[in-house]
C-alpha atoms as a PDB file:
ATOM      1  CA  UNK A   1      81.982 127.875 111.644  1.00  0.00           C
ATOM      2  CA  UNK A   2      79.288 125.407 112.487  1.00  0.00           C
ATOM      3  CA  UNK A   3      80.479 123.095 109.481  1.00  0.00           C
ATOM      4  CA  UNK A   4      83.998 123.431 110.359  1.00  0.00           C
ATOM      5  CA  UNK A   5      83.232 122.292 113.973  1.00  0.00           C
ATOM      6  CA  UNK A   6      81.036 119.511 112.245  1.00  0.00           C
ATOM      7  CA  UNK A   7      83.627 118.063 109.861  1.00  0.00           C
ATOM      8  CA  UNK A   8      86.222 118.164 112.858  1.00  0.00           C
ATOM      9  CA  UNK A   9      83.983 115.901 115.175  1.00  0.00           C
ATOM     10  CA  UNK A  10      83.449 113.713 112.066  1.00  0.00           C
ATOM     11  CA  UNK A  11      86.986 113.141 111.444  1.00  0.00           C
ATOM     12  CA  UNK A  12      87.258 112.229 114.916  1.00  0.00           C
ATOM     13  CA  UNK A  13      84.476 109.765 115.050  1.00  0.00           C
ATOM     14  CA  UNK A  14      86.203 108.022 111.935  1.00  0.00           C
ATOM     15  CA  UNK A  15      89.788 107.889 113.717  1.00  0.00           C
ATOM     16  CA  UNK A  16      87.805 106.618 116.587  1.00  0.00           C
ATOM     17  CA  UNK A  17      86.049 104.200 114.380  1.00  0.00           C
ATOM     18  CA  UNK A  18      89.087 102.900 112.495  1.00  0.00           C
ATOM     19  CA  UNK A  19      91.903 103.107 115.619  1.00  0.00           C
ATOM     20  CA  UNK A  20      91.598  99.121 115.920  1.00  0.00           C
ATOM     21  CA  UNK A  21      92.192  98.848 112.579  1.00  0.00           C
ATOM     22  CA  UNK A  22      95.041 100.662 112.308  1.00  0.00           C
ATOM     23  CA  UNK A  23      96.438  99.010 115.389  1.00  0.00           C
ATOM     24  CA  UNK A  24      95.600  95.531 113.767  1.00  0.00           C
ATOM     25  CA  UNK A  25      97.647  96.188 110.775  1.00  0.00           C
ATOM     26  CA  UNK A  26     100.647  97.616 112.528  1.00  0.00           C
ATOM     27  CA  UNK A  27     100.668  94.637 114.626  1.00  0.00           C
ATOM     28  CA  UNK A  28     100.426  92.011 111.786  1.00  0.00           C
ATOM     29  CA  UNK A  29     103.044  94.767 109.720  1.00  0.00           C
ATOM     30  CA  UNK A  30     105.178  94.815 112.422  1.00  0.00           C
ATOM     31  CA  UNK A  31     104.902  90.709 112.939  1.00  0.00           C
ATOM     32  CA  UNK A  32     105.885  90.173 109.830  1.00  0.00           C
ATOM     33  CA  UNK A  33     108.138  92.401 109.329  1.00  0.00           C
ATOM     34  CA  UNK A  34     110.213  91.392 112.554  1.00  0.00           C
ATOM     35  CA  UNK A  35     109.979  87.763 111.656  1.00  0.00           C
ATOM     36  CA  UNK A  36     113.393  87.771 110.339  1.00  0.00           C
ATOM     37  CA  UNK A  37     114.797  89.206 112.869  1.00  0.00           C
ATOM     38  CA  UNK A  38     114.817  93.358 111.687  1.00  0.00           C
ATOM     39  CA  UNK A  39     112.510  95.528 109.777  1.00  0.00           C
ATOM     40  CA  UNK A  40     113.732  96.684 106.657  1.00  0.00           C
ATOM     41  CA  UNK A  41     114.176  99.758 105.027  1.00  0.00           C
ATOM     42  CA  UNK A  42     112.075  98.130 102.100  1.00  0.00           C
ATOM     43  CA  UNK A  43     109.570  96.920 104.758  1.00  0.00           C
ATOM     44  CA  UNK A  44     109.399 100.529 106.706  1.00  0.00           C
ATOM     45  CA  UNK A  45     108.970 101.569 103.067  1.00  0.00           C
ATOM     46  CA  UNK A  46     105.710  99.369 102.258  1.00  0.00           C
ATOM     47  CA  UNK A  47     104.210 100.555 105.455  1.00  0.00           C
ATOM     48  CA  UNK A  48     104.032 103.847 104.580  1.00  0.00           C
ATOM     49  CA  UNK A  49     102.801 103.109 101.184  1.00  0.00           C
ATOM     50  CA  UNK A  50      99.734 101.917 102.759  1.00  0.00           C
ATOM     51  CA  UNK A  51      99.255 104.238 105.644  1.00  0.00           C
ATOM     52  CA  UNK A  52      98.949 106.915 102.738  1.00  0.00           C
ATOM     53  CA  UNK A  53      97.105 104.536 100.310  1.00  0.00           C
ATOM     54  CA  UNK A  54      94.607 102.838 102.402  1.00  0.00           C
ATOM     55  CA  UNK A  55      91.587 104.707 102.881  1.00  0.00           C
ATOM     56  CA  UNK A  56      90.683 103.306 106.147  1.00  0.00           C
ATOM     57  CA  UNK A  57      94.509 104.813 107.125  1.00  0.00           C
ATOM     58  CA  UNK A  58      94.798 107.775 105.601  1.00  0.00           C
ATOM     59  CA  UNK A  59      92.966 109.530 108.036  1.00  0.00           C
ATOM     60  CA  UNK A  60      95.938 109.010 110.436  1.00  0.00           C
ATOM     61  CA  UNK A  61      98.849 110.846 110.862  1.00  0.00           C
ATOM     62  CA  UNK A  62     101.442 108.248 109.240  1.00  0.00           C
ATOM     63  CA  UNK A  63     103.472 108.908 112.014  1.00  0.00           C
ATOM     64  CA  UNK A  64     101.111 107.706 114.181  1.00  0.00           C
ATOM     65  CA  UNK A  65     101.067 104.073 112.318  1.00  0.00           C
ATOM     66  CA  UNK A  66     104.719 104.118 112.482  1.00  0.00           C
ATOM     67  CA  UNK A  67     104.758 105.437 116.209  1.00  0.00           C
ATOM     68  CA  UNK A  68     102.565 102.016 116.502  1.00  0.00           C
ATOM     69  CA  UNK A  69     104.856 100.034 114.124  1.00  0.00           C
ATOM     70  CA  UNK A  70     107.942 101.181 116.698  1.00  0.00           C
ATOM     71  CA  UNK A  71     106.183 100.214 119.870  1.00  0.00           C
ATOM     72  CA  UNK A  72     105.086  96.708 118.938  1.00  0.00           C
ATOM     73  CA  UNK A  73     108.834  96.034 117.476  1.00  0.00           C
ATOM     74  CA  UNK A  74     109.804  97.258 120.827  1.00  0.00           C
ATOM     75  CA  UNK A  75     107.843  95.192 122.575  1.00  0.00           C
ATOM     76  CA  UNK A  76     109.004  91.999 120.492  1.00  0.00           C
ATOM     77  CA  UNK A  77     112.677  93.306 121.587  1.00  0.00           C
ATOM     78  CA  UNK A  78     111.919  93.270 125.110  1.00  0.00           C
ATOM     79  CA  UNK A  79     109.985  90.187 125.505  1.00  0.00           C
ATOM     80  CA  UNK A  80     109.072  88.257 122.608  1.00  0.00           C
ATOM     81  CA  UNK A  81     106.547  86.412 124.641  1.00  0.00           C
ATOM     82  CA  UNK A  82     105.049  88.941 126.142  1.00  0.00           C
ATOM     83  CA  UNK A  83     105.718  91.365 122.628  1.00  0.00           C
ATOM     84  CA  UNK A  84     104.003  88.412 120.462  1.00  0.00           C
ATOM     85  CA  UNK A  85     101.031  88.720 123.128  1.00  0.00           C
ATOM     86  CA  UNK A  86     100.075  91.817 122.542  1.00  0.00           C
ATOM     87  CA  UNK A  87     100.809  91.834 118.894  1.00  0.00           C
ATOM     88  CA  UNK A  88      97.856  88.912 118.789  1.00  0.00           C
ATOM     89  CA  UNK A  89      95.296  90.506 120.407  1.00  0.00           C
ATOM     90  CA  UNK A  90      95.883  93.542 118.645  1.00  0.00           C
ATOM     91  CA  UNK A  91      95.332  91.861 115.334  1.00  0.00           C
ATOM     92  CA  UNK A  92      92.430  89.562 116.568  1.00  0.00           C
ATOM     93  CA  UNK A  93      90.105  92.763 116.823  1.00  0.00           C
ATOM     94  CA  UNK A  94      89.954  92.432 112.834  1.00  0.00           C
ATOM     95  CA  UNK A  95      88.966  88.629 113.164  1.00  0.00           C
ATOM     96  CA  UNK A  96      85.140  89.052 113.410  1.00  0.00           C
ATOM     97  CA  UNK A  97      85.178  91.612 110.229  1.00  0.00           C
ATOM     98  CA  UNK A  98      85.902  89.492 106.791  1.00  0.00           C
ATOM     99  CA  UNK A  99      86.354  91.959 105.013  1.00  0.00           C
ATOM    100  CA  UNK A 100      88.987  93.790 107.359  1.00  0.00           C
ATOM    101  CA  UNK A 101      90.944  90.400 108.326  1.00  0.00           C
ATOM    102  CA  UNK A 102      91.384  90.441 104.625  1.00  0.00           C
ATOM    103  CA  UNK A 103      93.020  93.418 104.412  1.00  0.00           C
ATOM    104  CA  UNK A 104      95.410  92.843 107.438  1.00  0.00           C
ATOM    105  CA  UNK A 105      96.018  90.162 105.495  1.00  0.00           C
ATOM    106  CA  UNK A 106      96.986  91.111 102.603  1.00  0.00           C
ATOM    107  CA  UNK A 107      98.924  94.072 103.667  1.00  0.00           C
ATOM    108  CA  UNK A 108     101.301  90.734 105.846  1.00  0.00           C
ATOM    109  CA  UNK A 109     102.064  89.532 102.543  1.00  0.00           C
ATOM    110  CA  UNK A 110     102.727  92.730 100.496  1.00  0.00           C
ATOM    111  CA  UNK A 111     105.272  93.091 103.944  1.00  0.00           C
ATOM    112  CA  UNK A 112     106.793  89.809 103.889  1.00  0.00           C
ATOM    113  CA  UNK A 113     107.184  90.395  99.542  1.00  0.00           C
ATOM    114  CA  UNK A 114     108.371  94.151 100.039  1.00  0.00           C
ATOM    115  CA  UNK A 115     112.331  92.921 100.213  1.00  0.00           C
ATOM    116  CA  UNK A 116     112.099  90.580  97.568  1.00  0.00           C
ATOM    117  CA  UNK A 117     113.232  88.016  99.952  1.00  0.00           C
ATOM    118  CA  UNK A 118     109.701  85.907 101.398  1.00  0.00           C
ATOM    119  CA  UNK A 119     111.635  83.372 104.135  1.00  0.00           C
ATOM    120  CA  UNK A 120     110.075  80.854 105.652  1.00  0.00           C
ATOM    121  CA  UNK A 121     109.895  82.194 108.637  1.00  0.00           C
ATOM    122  CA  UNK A 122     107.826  85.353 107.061  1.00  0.00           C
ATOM    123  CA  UNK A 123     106.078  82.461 105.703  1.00  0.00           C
ATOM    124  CA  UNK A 124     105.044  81.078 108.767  1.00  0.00           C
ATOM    125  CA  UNK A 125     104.542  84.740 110.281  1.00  0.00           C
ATOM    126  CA  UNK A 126     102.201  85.459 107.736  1.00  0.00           C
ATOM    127  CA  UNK A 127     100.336  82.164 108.283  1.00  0.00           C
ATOM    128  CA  UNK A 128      99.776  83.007 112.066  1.00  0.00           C
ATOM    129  CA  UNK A 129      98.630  85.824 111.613  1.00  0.00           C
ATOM    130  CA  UNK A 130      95.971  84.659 108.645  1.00  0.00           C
ATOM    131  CA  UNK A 131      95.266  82.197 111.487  1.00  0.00           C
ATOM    132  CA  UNK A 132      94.390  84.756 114.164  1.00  0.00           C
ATOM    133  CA  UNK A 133      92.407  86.598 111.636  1.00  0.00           C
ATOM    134  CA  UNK A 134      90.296  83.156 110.993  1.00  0.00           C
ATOM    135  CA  UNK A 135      91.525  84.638 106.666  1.00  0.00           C
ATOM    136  CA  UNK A 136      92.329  81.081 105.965  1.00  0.00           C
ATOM    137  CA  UNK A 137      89.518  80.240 103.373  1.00  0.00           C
ATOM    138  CA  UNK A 138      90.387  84.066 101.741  1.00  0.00           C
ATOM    139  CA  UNK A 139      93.759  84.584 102.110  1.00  0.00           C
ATOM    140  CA  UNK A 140      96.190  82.356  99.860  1.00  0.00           C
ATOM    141  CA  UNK A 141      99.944  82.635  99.863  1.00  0.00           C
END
């Protein structure tokens, strides 16, 4: 019972722990994503190859990530100002951890390639975002 109740508050810790994260890369997924206008199917698809792939996801509920994914696309909807805003910040947490910032990323450009069709204005969504993550000396597209 003990190690039950143990493993539980450790999970949560780690969700804790890795909630910016998450929300980082569902920004930047979502960024990307809704650069050209829509997310596609091959796009919503990617996403949920790495929620279940990435260790530092997996310990989410993919719906959660997708629940995320939904909310920021909303947002850009509503007001892309104020949408784009809050996608920023959200994916600025990651810009003081290298090795996270890479990650973000590179998840933007397995996004932007996950249609087979990389416009230039993925392009340049995927080079803000690099740019918010300070990834420019790591990240190559």
């Amino acid at each position: 019972m003990f190690e039950k109740l143990r493993d539980s508050i450790q999970e949560a810790v780690e969700r804790h722990k890795h909630r910016p994260f998450l929300e980082a890369a569902m920004a930047a997924c979502t960024y990307v994503a809704m650069a050209d206008g829509s997310i596609s199917i091959g796009e919503r698809g990617r996403v949920d190859d790495i929620l279940e792939h990435l260790d530092q996801l997996r310990i989410f509920d993919p719906h959660e990530g997708v629940d995320l994914m939904n909310e920021f696309a909303d947002g850009l909807r509503e007001d892309p100002k104020k949408g784009k805003k809050a996608i920023m910040k959200a994916v600025a947490q990651m810009a003081d951890d290298p090795d996270a910032a890479f990650l973000v990323a590179r998840m933007c450009i397995a996004i932007s390639n996950a249609d087979a069709d990389f416009s230039p204005v993925e392009r340049e969504a995927v080079l803000e975002i690099i740019d918010v993550l300070k990834a420019s000396d790591k990240v190559t597209i």
